[in-house]
C-alpha atoms as a PDB file:
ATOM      1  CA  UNK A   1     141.244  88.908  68.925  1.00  0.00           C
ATOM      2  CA  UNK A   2     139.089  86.302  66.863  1.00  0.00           C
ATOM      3  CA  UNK A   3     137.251  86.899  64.231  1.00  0.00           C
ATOM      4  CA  UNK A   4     135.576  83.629  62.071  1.00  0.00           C
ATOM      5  CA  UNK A   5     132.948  84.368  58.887  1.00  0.00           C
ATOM      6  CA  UNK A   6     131.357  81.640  58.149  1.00  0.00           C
ATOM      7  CA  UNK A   7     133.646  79.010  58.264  1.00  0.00           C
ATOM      8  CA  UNK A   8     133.283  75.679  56.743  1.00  0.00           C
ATOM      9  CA  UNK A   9     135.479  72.589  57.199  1.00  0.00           C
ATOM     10  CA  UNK A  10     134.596  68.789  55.969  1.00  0.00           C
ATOM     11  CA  UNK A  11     136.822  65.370  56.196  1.00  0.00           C
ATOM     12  CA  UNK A  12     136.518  63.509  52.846  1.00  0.00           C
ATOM     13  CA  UNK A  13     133.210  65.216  52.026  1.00  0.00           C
ATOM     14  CA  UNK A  14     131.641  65.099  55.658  1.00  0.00           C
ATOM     15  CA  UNK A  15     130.776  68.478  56.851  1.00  0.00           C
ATOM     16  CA  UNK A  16     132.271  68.909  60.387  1.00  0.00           C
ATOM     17  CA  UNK A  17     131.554  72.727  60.440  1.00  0.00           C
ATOM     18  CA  UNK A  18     128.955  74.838  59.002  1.00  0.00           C
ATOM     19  CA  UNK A  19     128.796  78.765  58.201  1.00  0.00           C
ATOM     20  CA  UNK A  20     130.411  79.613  61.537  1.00  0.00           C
ATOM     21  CA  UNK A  21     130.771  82.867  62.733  1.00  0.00           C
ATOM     22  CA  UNK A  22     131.426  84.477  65.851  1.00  0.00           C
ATOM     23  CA  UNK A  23     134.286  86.666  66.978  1.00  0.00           C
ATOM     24  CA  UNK A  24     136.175  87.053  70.825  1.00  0.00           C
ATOM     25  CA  UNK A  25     137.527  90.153  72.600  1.00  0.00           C
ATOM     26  CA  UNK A  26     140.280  89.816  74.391  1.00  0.00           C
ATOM     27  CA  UNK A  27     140.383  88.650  77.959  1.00  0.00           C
ATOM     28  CA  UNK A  28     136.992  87.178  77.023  1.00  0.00           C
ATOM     29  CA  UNK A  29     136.624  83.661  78.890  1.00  0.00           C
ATOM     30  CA  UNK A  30     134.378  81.707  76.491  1.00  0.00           C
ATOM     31  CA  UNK A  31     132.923  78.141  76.860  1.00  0.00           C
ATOM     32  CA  UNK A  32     131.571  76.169  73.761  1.00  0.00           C
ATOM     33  CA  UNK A  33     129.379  73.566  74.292  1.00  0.00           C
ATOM     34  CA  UNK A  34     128.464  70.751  72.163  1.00  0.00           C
ATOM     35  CA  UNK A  35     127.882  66.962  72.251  1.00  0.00           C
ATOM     36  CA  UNK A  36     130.636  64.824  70.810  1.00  0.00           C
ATOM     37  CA  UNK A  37     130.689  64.840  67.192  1.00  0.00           C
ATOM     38  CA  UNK A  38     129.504  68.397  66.907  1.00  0.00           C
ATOM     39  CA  UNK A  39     132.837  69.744  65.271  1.00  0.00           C
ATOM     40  CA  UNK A  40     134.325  71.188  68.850  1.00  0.00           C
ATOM     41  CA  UNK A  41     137.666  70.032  68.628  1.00  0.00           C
ATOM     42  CA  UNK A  42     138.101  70.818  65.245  1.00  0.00           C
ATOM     43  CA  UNK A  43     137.174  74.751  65.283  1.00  0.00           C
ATOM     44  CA  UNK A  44     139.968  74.809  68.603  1.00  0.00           C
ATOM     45  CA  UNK A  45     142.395  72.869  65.688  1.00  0.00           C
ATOM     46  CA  UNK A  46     141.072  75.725  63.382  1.00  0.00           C
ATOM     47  CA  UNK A  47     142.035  78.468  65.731  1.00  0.00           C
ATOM     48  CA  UNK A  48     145.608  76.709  66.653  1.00  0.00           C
ATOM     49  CA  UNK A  49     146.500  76.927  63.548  1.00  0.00           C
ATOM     50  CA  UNK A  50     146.871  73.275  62.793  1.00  0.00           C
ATOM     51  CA  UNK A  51     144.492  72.580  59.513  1.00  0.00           C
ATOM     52  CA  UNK A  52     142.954  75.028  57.634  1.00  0.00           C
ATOM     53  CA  UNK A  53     138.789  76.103  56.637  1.00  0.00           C
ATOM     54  CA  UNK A  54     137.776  74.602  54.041  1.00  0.00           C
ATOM     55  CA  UNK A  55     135.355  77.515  53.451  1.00  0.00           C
ATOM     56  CA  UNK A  56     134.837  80.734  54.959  1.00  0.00           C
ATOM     57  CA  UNK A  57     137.809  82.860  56.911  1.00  0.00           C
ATOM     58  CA  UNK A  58     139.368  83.335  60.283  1.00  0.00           C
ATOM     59  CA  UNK A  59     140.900  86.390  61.714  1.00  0.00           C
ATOM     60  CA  UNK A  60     143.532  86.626  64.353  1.00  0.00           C
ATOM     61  CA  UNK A  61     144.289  90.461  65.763  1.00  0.00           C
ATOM     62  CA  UNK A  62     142.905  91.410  61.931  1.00  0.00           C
ATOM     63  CA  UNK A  63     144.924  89.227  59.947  1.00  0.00           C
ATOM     64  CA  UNK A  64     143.463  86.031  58.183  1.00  0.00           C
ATOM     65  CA  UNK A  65     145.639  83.056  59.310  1.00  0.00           C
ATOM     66  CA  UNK A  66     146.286  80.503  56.190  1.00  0.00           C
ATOM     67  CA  UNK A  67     148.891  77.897  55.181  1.00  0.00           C
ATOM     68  CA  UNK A  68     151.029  80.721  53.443  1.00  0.00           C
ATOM     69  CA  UNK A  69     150.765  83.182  56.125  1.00  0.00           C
ATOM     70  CA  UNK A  70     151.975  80.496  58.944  1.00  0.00           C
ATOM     71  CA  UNK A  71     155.043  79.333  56.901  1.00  0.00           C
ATOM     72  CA  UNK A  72     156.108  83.177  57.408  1.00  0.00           C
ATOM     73  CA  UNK A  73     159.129  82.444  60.318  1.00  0.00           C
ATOM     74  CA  UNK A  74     158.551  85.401  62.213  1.00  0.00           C
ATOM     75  CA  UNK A  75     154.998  85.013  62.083  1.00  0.00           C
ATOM     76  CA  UNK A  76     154.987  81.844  62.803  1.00  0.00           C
ATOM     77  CA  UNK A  77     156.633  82.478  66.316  1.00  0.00           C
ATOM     78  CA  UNK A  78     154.997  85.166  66.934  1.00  0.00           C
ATOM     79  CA  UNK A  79     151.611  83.399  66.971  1.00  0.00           C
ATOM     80  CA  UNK A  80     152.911  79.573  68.114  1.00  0.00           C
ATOM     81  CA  UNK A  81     153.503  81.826  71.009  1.00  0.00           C
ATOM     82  CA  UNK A  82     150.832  83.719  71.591  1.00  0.00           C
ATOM     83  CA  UNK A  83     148.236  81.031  70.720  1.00  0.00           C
ATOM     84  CA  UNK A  84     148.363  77.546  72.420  1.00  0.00           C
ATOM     85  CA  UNK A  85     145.697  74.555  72.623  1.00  0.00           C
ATOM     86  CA  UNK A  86     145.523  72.247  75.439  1.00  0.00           C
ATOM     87  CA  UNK A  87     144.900  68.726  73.681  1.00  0.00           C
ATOM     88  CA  UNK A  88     141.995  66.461  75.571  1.00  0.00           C
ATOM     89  CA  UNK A  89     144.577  63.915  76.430  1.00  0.00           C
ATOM     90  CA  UNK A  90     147.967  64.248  77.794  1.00  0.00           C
ATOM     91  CA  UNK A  91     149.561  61.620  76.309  1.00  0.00           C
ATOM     92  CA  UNK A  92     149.095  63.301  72.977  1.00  0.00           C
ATOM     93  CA  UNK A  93     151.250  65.964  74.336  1.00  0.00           C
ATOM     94  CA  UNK A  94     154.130  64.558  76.172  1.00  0.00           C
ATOM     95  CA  UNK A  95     157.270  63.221  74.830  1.00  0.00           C
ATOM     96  CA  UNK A  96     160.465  64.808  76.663  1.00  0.00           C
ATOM     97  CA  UNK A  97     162.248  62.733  79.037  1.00  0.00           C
ATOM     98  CA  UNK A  98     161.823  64.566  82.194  1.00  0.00           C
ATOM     99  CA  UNK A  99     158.839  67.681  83.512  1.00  0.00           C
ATOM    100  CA  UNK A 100     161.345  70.164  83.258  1.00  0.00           C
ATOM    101  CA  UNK A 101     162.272  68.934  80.107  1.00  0.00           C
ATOM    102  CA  UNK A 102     158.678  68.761  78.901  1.00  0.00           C
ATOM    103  CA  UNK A 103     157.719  72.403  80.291  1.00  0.00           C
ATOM    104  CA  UNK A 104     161.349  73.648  78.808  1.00  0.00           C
ATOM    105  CA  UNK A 105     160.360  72.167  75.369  1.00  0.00           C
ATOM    106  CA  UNK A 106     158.714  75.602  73.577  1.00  0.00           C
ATOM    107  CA  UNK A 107     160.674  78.049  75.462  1.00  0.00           C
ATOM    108  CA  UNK A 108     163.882  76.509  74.386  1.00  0.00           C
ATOM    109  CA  UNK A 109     162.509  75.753  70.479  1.00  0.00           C
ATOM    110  CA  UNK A 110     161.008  79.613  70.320  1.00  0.00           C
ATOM    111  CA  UNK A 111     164.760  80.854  71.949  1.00  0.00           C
ATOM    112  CA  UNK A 112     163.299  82.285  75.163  1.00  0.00           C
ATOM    113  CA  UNK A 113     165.157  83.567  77.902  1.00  0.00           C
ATOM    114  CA  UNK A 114     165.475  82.786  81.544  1.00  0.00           C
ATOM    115  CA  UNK A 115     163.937  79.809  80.627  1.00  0.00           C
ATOM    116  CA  UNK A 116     164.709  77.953  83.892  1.00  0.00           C
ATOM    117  CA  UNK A 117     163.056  80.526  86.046  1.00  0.00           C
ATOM    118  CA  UNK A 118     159.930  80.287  83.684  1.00  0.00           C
ATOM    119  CA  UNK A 119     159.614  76.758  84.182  1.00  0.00           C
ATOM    120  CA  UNK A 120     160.303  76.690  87.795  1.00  0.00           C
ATOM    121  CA  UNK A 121     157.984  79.518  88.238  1.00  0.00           C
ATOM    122  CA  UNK A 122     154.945  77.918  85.629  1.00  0.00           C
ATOM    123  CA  UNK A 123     155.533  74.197  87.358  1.00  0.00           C
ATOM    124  CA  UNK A 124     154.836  76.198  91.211  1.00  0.00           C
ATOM    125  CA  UNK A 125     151.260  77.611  90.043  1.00  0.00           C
ATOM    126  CA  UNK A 126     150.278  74.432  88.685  1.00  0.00           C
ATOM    127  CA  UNK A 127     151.332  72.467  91.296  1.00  0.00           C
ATOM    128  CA  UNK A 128     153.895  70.196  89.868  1.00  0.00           C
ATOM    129  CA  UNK A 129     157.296  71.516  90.731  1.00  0.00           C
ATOM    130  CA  UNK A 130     158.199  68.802  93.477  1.00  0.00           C
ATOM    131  CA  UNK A 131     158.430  66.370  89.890  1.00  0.00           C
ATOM    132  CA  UNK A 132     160.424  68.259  87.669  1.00  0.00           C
ATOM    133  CA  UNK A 133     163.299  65.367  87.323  1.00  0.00           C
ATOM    134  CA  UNK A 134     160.869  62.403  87.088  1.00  0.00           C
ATOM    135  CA  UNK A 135     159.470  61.515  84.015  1.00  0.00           C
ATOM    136  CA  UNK A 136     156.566  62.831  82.903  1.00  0.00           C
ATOM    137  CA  UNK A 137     154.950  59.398  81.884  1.00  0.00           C
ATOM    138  CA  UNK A 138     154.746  57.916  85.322  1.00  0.00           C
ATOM    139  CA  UNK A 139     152.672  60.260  86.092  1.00  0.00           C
ATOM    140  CA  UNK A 140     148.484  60.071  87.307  1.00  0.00           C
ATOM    141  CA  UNK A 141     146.081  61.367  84.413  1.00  0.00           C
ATOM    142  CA  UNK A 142     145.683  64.886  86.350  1.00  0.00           C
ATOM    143  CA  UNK A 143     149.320  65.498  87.217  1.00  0.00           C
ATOM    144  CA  UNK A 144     150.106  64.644  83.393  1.00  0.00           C
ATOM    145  CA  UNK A 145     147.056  67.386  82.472  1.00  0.00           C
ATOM    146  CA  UNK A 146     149.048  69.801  84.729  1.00  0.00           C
ATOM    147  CA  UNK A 147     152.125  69.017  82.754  1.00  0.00           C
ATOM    148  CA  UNK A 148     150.912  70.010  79.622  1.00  0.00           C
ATOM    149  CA  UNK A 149     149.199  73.069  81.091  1.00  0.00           C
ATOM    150  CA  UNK A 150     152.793  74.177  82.512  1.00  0.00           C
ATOM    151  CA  UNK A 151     154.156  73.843  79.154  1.00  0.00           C
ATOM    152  CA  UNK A 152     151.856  75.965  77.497  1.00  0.00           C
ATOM    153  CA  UNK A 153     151.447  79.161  80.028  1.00  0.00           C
ATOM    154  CA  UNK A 154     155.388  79.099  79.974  1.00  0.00           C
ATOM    155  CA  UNK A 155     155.142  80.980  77.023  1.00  0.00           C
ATOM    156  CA  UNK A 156     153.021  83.395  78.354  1.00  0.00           C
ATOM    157  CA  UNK A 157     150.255  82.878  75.483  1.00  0.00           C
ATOM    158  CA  UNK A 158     147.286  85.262  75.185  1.00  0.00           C
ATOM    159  CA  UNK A 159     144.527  83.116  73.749  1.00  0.00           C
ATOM    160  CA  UNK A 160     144.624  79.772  75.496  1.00  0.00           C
ATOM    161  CA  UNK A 161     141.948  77.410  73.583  1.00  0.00           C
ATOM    162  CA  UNK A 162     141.324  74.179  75.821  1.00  0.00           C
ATOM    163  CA  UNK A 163     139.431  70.446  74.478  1.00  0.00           C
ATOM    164  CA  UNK A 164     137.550  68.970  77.111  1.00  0.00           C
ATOM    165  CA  UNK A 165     140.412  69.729  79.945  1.00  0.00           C
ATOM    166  CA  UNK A 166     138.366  68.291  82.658  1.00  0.00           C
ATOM    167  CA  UNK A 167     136.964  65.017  80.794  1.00  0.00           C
ATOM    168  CA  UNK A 168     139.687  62.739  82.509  1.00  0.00           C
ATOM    169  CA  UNK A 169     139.882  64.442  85.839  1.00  0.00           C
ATOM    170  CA  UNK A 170     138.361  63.273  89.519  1.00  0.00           C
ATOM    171  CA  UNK A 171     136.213  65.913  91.154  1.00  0.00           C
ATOM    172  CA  UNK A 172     139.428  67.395  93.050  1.00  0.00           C
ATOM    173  CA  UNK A 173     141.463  68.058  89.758  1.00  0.00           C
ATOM    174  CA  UNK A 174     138.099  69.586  88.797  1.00  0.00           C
ATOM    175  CA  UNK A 175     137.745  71.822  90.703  1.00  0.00           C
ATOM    176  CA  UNK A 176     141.672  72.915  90.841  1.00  0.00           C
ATOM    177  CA  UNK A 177     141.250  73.462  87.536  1.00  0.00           C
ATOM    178  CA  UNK A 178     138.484  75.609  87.445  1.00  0.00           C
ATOM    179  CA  UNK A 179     139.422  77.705  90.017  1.00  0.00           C
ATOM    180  CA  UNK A 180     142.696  78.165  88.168  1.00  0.00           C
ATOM    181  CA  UNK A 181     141.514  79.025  84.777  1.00  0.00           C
ATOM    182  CA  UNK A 182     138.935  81.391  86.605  1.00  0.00           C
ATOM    183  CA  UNK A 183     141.982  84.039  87.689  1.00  0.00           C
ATOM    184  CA  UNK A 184     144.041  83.166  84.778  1.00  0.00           C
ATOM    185  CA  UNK A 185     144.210  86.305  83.143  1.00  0.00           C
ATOM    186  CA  UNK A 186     144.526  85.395  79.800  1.00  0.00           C
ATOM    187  CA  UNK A 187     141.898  85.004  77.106  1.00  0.00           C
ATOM    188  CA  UNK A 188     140.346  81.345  76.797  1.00  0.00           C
ATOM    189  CA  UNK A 189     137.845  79.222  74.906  1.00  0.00           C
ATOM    190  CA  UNK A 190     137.035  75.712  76.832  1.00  0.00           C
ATOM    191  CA  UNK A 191     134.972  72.584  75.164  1.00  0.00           C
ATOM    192  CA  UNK A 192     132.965  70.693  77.003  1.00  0.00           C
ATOM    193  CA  UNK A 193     129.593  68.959  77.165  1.00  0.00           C
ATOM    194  CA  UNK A 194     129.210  69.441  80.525  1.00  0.00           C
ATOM    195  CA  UNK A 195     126.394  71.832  81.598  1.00  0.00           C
ATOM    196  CA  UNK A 196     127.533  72.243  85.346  1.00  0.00           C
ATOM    197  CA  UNK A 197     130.871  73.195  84.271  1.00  0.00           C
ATOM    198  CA  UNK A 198     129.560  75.819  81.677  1.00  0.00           C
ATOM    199  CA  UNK A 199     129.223  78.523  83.919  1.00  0.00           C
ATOM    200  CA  UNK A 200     132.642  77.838  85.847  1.00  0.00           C
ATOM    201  CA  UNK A 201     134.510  77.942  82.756  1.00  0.00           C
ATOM    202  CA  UNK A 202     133.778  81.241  80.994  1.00  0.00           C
ATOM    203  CA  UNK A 203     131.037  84.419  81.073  1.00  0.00           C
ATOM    204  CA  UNK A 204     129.961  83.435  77.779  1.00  0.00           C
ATOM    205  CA  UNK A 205     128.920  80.072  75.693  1.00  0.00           C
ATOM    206  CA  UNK A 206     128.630  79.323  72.311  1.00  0.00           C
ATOM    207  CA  UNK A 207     126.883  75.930  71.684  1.00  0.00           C
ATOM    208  CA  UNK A 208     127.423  73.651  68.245  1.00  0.00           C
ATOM    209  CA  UNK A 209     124.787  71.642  67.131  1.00  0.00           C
ATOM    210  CA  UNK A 210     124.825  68.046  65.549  1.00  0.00           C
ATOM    211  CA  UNK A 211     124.032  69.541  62.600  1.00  0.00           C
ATOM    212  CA  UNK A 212     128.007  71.547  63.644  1.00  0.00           C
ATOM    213  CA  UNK A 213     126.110  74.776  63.157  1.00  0.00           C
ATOM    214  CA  UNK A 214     126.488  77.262  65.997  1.00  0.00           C
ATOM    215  CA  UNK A 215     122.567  77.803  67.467  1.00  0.00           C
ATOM    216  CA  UNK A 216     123.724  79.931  70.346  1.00  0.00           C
ATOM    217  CA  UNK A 217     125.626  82.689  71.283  1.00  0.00           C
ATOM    218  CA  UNK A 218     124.919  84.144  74.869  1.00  0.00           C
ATOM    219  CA  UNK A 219     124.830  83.684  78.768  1.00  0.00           C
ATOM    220  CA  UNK A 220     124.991  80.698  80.266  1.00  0.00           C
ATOM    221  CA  UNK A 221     121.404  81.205  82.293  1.00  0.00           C
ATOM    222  CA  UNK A 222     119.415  81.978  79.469  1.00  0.00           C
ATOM    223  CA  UNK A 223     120.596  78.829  77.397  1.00  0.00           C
ATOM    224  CA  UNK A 224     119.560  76.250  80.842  1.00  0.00           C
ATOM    225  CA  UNK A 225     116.180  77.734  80.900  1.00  0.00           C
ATOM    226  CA  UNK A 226     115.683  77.203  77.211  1.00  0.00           C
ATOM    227  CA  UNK A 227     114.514  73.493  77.286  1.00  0.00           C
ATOM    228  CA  UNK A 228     114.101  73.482  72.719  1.00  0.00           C
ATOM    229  CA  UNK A 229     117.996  74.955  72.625  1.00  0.00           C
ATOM    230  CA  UNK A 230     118.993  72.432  74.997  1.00  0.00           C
ATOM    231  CA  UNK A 231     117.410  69.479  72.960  1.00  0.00           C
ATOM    232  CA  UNK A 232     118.224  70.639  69.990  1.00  0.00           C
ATOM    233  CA  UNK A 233     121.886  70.467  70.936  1.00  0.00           C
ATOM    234  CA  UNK A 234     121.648  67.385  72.238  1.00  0.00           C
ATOM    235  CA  UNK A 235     122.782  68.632  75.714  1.00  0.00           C
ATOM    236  CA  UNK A 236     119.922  67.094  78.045  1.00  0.00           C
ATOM    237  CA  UNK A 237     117.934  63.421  77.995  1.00  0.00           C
ATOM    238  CA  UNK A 238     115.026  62.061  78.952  1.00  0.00           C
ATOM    239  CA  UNK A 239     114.968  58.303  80.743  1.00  0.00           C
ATOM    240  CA  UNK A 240     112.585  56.353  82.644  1.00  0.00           C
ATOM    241  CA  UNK A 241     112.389  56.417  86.934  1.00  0.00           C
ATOM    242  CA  UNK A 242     110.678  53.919  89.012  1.00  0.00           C
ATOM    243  CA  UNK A 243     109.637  54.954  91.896  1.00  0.00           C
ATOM    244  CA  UNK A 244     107.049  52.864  94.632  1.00  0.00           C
ATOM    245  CA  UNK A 245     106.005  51.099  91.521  1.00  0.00           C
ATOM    246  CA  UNK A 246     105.281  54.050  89.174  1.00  0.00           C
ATOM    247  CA  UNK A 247     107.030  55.247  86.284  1.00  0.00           C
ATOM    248  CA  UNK A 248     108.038  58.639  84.495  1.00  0.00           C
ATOM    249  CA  UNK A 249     110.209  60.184  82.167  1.00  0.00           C
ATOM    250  CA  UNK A 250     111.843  63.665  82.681  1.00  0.00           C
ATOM    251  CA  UNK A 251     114.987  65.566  81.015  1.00  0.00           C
ATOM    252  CA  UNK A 252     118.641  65.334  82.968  1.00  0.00           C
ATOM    253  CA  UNK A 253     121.146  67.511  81.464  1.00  0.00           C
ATOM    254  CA  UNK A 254     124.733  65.514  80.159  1.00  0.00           C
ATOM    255  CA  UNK A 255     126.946  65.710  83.605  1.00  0.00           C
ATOM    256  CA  UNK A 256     130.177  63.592  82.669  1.00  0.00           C
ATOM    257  CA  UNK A 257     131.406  61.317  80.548  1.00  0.00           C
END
């Protein structure tokens, strides 16, 4: 379903990817991992379609997706359908006056039909169906998160990309989530810096470096008992513990924001 060869990207001369390759099956649940910085949400930007590599080339289903390609109309549709990203915050999302509205949005743009059913049906999974006439802005952080999540599996996507969906959650919204996206059964690739969540979120994790290089490609196991991998990424720390008037240092791995 992916395919990247070494793909490059830089803003105003700062590289932000490096020589990244790696490609996805479908149904593959994937997790990259990767402190902030480390060019995360701008490979899921990559894959969405939204800017373009600088160097290198990406595949989707076989076909390289550029600027020219995407201002093809019916491949354009075809793949704002089947390829959505949920952004970190909602608030970058929402703008319709109302949930339904706001879940309605693509279906309606993209000429979809039954498109009430779909969102009464998409708002029920997530959980959000009892606020479908009040506007989506007076709602918490993790309703909001649901919101945008409706709006996006209304279209029935198959690659869902996701940036850090849990960073402005509590521990209930948390774990809804992960338990959702676990027996979703489309394919994903989830950000996050969080360790504990790696192995929730997918069967496989790629992990960026600071240096935006990818340094790891495997299971989630092998990368926590490979203490150089982990430092090298960034993804655990070492700080000082008193206890009973003694002191040591020892590595905790990066939990939440």
């Amino acid at each position: 379903m992916i395919e990247l060869e070494r793909v490059g990207y830089a803003y105003g001369g700062r590289t932000v990817l490096d020589e990244l390759s790696f490609s996805m099956a479908p149904g593959e649940k994937t997790v990259l991992l990767g402190v902030n910085g480390s060019g995360k949400s701008t490979l899921l930007k990559i894959l969405n379609g939204l800017i373009f590599p600088c160097r290198g080339r990406w595949r989707y289903k076989g076909r390289e997706i550029t600027a020219r390609l995407l201002k093809d109309r019916d491949f354009s549709r075809t793949f704002r359908r089947q390829v959505v990203l949920l952004f970190q915050s909602p608030e970058a999302m929402i703008f319709n006056p109302t949930v339904f509205d706001e879940i309605a949005f693509g279906p309606r743009q993209l000429g979809l039909e039954d498109v009430d059913d779909r969102v009464r049906h998409w708002a029920g999974r997530v959980g959000v169906d009892a606020f479908l006439d009040r506007p989506p802005f007076d709602l918490s952080g993790g309703e909001k998160q649901k919101v945008c999540l409706a709006a996006l599996l209304v279209l029935e996507p198959e690659l869902l990309l996701l940036d850090e969906p849990t960073a402005n959650l509590d521990p209930r919204s948390t774990g809804w989530l992960v338990d959702f996206l676990q027996d979703l059964p489309v394919t994903t690739l989830v950000t996050t810096h969080n360790l504990s969540l790696g192995a929730e979120l997918g069967e496989r994790t790629l992990v960026l470096s600071e240096e935006h290089r990818l340094i790891y490609d495997g299971r989630i196991d092998d990368l926590l008992g490979d203490r150089e991998k982990l430092i090298e990424a960034n993804l655990v720390h070492r700080h000082r513990h008193r206890h009973d008037g003694t002191e040591h240092r020892h590595y905790h791995v990066h939990q939440w924001k």
